[in-house]
Protein backbone atom coordinates (compact mmCIF):
# COMPACT_ATOMS: atom_id res chain seq x y z
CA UNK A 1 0.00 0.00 0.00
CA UNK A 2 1.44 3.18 -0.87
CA UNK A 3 1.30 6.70 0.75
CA UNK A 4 -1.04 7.86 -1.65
CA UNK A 5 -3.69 4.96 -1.08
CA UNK A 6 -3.01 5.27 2.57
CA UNK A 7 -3.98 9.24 2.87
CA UNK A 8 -6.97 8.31 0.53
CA UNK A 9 -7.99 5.58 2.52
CA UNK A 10 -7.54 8.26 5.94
CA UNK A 11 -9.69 10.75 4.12
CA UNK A 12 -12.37 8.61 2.73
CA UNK A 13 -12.51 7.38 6.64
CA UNK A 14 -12.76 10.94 7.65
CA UNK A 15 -15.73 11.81 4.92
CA UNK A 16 -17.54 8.84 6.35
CA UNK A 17 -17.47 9.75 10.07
CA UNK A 18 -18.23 12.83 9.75
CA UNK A 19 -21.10 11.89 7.81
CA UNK A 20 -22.21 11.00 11.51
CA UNK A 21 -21.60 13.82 12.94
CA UNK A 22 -24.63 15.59 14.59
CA UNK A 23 -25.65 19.07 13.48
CA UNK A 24 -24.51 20.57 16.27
CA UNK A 25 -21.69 20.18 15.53
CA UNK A 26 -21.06 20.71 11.90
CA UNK A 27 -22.78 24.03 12.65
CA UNK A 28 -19.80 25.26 15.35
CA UNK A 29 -17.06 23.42 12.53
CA UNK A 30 -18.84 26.07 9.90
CA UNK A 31 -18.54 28.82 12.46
CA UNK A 32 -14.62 28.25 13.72
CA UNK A 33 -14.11 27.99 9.50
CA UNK A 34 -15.67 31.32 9.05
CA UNK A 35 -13.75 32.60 12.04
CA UNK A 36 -10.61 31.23 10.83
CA UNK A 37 -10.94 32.70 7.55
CA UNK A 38 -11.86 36.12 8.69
CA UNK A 39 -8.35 36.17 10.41
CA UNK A 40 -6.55 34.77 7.08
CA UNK A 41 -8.09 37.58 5.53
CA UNK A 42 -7.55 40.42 8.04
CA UNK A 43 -3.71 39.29 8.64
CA UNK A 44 -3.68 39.15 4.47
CA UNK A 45 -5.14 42.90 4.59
CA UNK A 46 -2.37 43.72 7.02
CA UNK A 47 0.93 42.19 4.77
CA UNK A 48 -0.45 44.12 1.58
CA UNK A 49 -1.83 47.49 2.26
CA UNK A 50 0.19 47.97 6.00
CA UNK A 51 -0.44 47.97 9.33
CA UNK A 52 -1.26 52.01 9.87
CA UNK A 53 -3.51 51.33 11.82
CA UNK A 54 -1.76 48.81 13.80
CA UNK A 55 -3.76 49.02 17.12
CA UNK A 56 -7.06 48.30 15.07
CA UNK A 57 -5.04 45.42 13.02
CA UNK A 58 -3.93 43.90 16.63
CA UNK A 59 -7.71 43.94 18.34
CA UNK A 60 -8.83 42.50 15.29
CA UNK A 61 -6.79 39.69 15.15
CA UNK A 62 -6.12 39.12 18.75
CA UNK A 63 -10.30 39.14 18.78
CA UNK A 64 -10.83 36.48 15.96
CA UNK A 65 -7.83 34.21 17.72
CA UNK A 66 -9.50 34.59 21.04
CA UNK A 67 -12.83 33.73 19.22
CA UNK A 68 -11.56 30.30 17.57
CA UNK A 69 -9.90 29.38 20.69
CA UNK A 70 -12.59 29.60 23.15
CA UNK A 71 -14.91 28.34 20.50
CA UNK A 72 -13.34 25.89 19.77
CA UNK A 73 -12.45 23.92 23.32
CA UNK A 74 -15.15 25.25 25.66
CA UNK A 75 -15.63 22.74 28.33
CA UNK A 76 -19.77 22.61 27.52
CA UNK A 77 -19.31 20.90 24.28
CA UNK A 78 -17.65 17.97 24.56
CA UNK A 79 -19.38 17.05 27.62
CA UNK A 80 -22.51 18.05 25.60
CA UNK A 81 -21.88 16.15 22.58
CA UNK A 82 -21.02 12.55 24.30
CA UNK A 83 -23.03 10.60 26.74
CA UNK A 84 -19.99 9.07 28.85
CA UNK A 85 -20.55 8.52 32.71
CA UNK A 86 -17.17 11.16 32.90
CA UNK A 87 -19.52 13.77 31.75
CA UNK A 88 -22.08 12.54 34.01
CA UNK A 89 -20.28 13.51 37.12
CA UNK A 90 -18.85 16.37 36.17
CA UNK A 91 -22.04 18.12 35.55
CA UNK A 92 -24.58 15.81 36.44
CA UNK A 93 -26.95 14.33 33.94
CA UNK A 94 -29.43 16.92 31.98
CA UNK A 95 -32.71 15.12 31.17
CA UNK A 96 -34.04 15.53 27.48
CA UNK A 97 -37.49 15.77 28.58
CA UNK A 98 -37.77 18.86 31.07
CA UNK A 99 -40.58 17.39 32.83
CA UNK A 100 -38.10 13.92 33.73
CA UNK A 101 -36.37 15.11 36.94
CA UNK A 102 -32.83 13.10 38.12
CA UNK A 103 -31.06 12.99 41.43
CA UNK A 104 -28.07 14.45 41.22
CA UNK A 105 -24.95 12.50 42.97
């Protein structure tokens, strides 16, 4: 098997599980893209026309950075997303019907 076959084979595997994904999900992946993209383009903006303003430049960048980071590995959404018993008892379980009420341990 050659390298080739084996990153095809790795991103076929990736297509397919995140075919399974839930929609949650794909919509925060969508927003850290956008997010991630808006600082490509403001750090492009800044290496071709200059950094004049270089205190605006700096909050925007710092601000879209900041943004992707906490977006991207808040403590809610991995303990959200899976149903392990480690998420259990950090939080405590959250009922999907409002009405259902649980003991907390």
């Amino acid at each position: 098997m050659t390298t080739i076959d084996k990153v095809q084979s790795s991103l076929n595997s990736l297509v397919q599980d995140y075919k399974t994904t839930p929609v949650k999900l794909k919509v925060i992946d969508m927003f850290l893209a956008y997010v991630l993209l808006t600082g490509i383009v403001q750090f492009a903006y800044c290496i071709l026309v200059g950094t004049f303003p270089f205190n605006s430049f700096l909050s925007g960048f710092i601000s879209t950075v900041a943004t992707f980071v906490l977006a991207g590995s808040s403590p809610p959404l991995p303990l959200t997303t899976t149903s392990s018993k480690v998420s259990d008892s950090l939080l405590g379980s959250f009922p999907e019907d409002p009405g259902e009420q649980e003991e907390l341990v």
